[in-house]
C-alpha atoms as a PDB file:
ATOM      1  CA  UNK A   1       4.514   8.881 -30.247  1.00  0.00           C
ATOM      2  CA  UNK A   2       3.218   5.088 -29.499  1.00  0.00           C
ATOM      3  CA  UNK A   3       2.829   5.120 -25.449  1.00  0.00           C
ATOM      4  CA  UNK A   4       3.977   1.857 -23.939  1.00  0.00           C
ATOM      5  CA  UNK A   5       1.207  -0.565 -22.716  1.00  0.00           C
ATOM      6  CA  UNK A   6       3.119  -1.530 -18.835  1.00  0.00           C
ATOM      7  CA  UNK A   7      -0.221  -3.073 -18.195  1.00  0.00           C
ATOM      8  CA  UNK A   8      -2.320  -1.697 -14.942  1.00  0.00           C
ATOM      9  CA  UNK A   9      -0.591  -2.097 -11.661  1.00  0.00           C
ATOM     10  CA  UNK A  10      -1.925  -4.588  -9.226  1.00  0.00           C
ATOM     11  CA  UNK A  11      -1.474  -6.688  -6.621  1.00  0.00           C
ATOM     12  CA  UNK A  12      -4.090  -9.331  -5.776  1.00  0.00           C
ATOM     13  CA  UNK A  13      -4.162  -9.980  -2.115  1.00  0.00           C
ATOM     14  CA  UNK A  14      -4.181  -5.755  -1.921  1.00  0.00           C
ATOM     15  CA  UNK A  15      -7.125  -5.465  -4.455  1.00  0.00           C
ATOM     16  CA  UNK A  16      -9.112  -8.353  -2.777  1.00  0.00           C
ATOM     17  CA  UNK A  17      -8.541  -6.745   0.465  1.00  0.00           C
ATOM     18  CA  UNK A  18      -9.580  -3.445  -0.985  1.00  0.00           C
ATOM     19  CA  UNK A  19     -13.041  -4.911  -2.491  1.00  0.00           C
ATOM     20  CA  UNK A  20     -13.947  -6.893   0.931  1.00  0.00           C
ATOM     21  CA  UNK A  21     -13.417  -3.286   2.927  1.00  0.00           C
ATOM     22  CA  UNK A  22     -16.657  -2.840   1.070  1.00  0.00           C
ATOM     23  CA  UNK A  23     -18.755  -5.783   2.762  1.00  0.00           C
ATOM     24  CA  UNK A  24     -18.485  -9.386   2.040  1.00  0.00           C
ATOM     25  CA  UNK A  25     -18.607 -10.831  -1.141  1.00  0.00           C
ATOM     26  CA  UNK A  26     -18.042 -14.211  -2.648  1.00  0.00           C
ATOM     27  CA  UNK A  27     -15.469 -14.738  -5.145  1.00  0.00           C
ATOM     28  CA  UNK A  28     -17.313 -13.790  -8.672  1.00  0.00           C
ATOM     29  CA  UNK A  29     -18.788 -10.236  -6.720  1.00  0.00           C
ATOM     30  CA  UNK A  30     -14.997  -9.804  -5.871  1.00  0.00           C
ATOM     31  CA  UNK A  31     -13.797 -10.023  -9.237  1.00  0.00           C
ATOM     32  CA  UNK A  32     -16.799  -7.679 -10.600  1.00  0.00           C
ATOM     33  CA  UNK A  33     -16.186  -4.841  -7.910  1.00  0.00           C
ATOM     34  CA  UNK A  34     -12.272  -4.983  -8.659  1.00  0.00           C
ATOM     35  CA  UNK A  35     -12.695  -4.849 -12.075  1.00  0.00           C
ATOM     36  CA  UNK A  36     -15.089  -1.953 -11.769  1.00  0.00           C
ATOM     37  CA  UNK A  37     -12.500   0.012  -9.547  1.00  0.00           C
ATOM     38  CA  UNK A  38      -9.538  -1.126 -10.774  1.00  0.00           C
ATOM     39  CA  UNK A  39      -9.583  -2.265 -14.162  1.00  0.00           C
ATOM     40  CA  UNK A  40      -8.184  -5.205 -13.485  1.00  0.00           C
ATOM     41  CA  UNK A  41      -9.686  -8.963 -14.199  1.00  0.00           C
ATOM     42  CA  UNK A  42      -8.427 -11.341 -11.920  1.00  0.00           C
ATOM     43  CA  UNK A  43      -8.684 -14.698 -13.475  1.00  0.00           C
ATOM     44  CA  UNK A  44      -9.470 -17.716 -11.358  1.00  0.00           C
ATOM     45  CA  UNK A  45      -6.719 -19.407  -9.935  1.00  0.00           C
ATOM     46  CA  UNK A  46      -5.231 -15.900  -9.379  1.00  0.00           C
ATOM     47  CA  UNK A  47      -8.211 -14.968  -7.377  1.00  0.00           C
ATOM     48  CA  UNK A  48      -8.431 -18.163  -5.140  1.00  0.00           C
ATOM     49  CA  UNK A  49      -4.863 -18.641  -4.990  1.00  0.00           C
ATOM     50  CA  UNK A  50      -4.654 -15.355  -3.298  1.00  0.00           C
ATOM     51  CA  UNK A  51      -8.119 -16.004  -1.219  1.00  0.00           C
ATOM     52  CA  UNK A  52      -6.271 -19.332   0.437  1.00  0.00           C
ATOM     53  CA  UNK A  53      -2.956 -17.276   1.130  1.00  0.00           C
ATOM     54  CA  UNK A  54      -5.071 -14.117   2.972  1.00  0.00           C
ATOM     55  CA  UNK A  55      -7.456 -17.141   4.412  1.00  0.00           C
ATOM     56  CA  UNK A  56      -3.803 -18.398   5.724  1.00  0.00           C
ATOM     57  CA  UNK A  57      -2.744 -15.335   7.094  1.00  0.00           C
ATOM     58  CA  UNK A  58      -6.115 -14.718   8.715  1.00  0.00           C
ATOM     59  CA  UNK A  59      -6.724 -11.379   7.097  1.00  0.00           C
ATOM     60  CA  UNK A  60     -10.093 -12.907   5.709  1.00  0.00           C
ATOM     61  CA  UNK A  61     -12.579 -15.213   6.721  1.00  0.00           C
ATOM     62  CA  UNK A  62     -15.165 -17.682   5.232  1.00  0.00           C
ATOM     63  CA  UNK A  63     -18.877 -16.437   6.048  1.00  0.00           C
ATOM     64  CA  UNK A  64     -21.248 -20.087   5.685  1.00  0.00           C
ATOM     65  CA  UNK A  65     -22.341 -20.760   2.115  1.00  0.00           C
ATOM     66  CA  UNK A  66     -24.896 -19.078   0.699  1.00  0.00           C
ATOM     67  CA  UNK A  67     -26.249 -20.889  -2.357  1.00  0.00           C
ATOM     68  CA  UNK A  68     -23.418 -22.285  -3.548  1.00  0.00           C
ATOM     69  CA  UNK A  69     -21.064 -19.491  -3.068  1.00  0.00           C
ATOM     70  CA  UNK A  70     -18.550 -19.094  -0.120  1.00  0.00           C
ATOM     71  CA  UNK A  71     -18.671 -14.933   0.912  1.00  0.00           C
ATOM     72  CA  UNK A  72     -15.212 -13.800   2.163  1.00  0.00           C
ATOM     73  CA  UNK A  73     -14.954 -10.887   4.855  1.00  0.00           C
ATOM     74  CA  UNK A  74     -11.791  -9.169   6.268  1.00  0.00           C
ATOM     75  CA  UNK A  75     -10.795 -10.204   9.743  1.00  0.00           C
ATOM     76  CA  UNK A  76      -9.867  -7.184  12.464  1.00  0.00           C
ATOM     77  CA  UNK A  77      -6.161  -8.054  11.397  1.00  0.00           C
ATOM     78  CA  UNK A  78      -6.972  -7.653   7.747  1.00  0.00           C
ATOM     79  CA  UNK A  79      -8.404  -4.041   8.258  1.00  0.00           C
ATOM     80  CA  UNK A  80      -5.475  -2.996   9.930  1.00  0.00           C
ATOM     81  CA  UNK A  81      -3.497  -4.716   7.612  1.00  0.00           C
ATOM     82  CA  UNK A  82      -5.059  -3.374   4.568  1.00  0.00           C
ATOM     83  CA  UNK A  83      -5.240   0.419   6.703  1.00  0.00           C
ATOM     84  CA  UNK A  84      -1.272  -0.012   7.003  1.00  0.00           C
ATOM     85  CA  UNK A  85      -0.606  -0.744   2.957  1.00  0.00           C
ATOM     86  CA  UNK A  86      -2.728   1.690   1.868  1.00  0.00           C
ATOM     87  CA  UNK A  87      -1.139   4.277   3.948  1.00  0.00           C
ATOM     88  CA  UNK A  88       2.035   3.167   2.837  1.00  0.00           C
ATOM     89  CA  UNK A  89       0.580   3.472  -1.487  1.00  0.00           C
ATOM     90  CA  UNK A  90      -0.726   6.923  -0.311  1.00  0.00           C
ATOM     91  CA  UNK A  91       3.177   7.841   0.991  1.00  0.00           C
ATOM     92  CA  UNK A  92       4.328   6.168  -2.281  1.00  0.00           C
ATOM     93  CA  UNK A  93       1.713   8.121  -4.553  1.00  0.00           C
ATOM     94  CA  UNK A  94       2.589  11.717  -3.267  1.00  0.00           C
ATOM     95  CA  UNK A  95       6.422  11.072  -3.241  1.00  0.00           C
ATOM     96  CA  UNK A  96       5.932  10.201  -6.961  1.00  0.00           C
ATOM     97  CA  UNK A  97       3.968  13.188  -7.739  1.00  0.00           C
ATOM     98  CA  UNK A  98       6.205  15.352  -5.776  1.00  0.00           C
ATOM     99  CA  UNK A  99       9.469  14.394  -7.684  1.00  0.00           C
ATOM    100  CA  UNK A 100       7.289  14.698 -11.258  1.00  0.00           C
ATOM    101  CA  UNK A 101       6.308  18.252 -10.533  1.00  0.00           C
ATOM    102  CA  UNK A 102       9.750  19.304 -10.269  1.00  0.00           C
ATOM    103  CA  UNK A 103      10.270  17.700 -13.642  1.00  0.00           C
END
């Protein structure tokens, strides 16, 4: 039987958030660290994009320049933003495997 490729699961601002719980990192680190614990490549504008809309929100900040590259960090409202979601993946998660091991 062929298994159907659905592609990983992600959601940008979520996986960006999750990397940045880690320390701050500028833009290329974040894409290394999410691909290493996700599996998933963020490309560019998909990465940025969702930088200026968590920038916006003010779940991350700009840290000054270094060389070149702008670090990101997650504000005291993006911890307990990214605290709530993950709570709410972890509720998600054991529902799911609940209702498959009564299958």
């Amino acid at each position: 039987m062929d298994v159907l490729n659905l592609g990983r699961f992600s959601d940008p601002p979520i996986l960006i958030l999750a990397s940045l719980a880690g320390g701050p990192k500028h833009g290329y680190a974040i894409t290394v660290d999410i691909e290493a614990f996700a599996g998933v490549r963020l490309g560019p504008g998909t990465l940025y994009g969702a930088i200026a809309r968590l920038e916006v929100q003010g779940l991350i900040e700009a840290l000054p320049a270094e060389e070149r590259r702008r670090p990101y960090r997650l504000t005291a409202t993006g911890v307990v933003f990214l605290r709530e979601q993950l709570a709410n993946l972890g509720t998600f998660a054991s529902l799911g495997l609940r209702r498959l091991a009564s299958i």
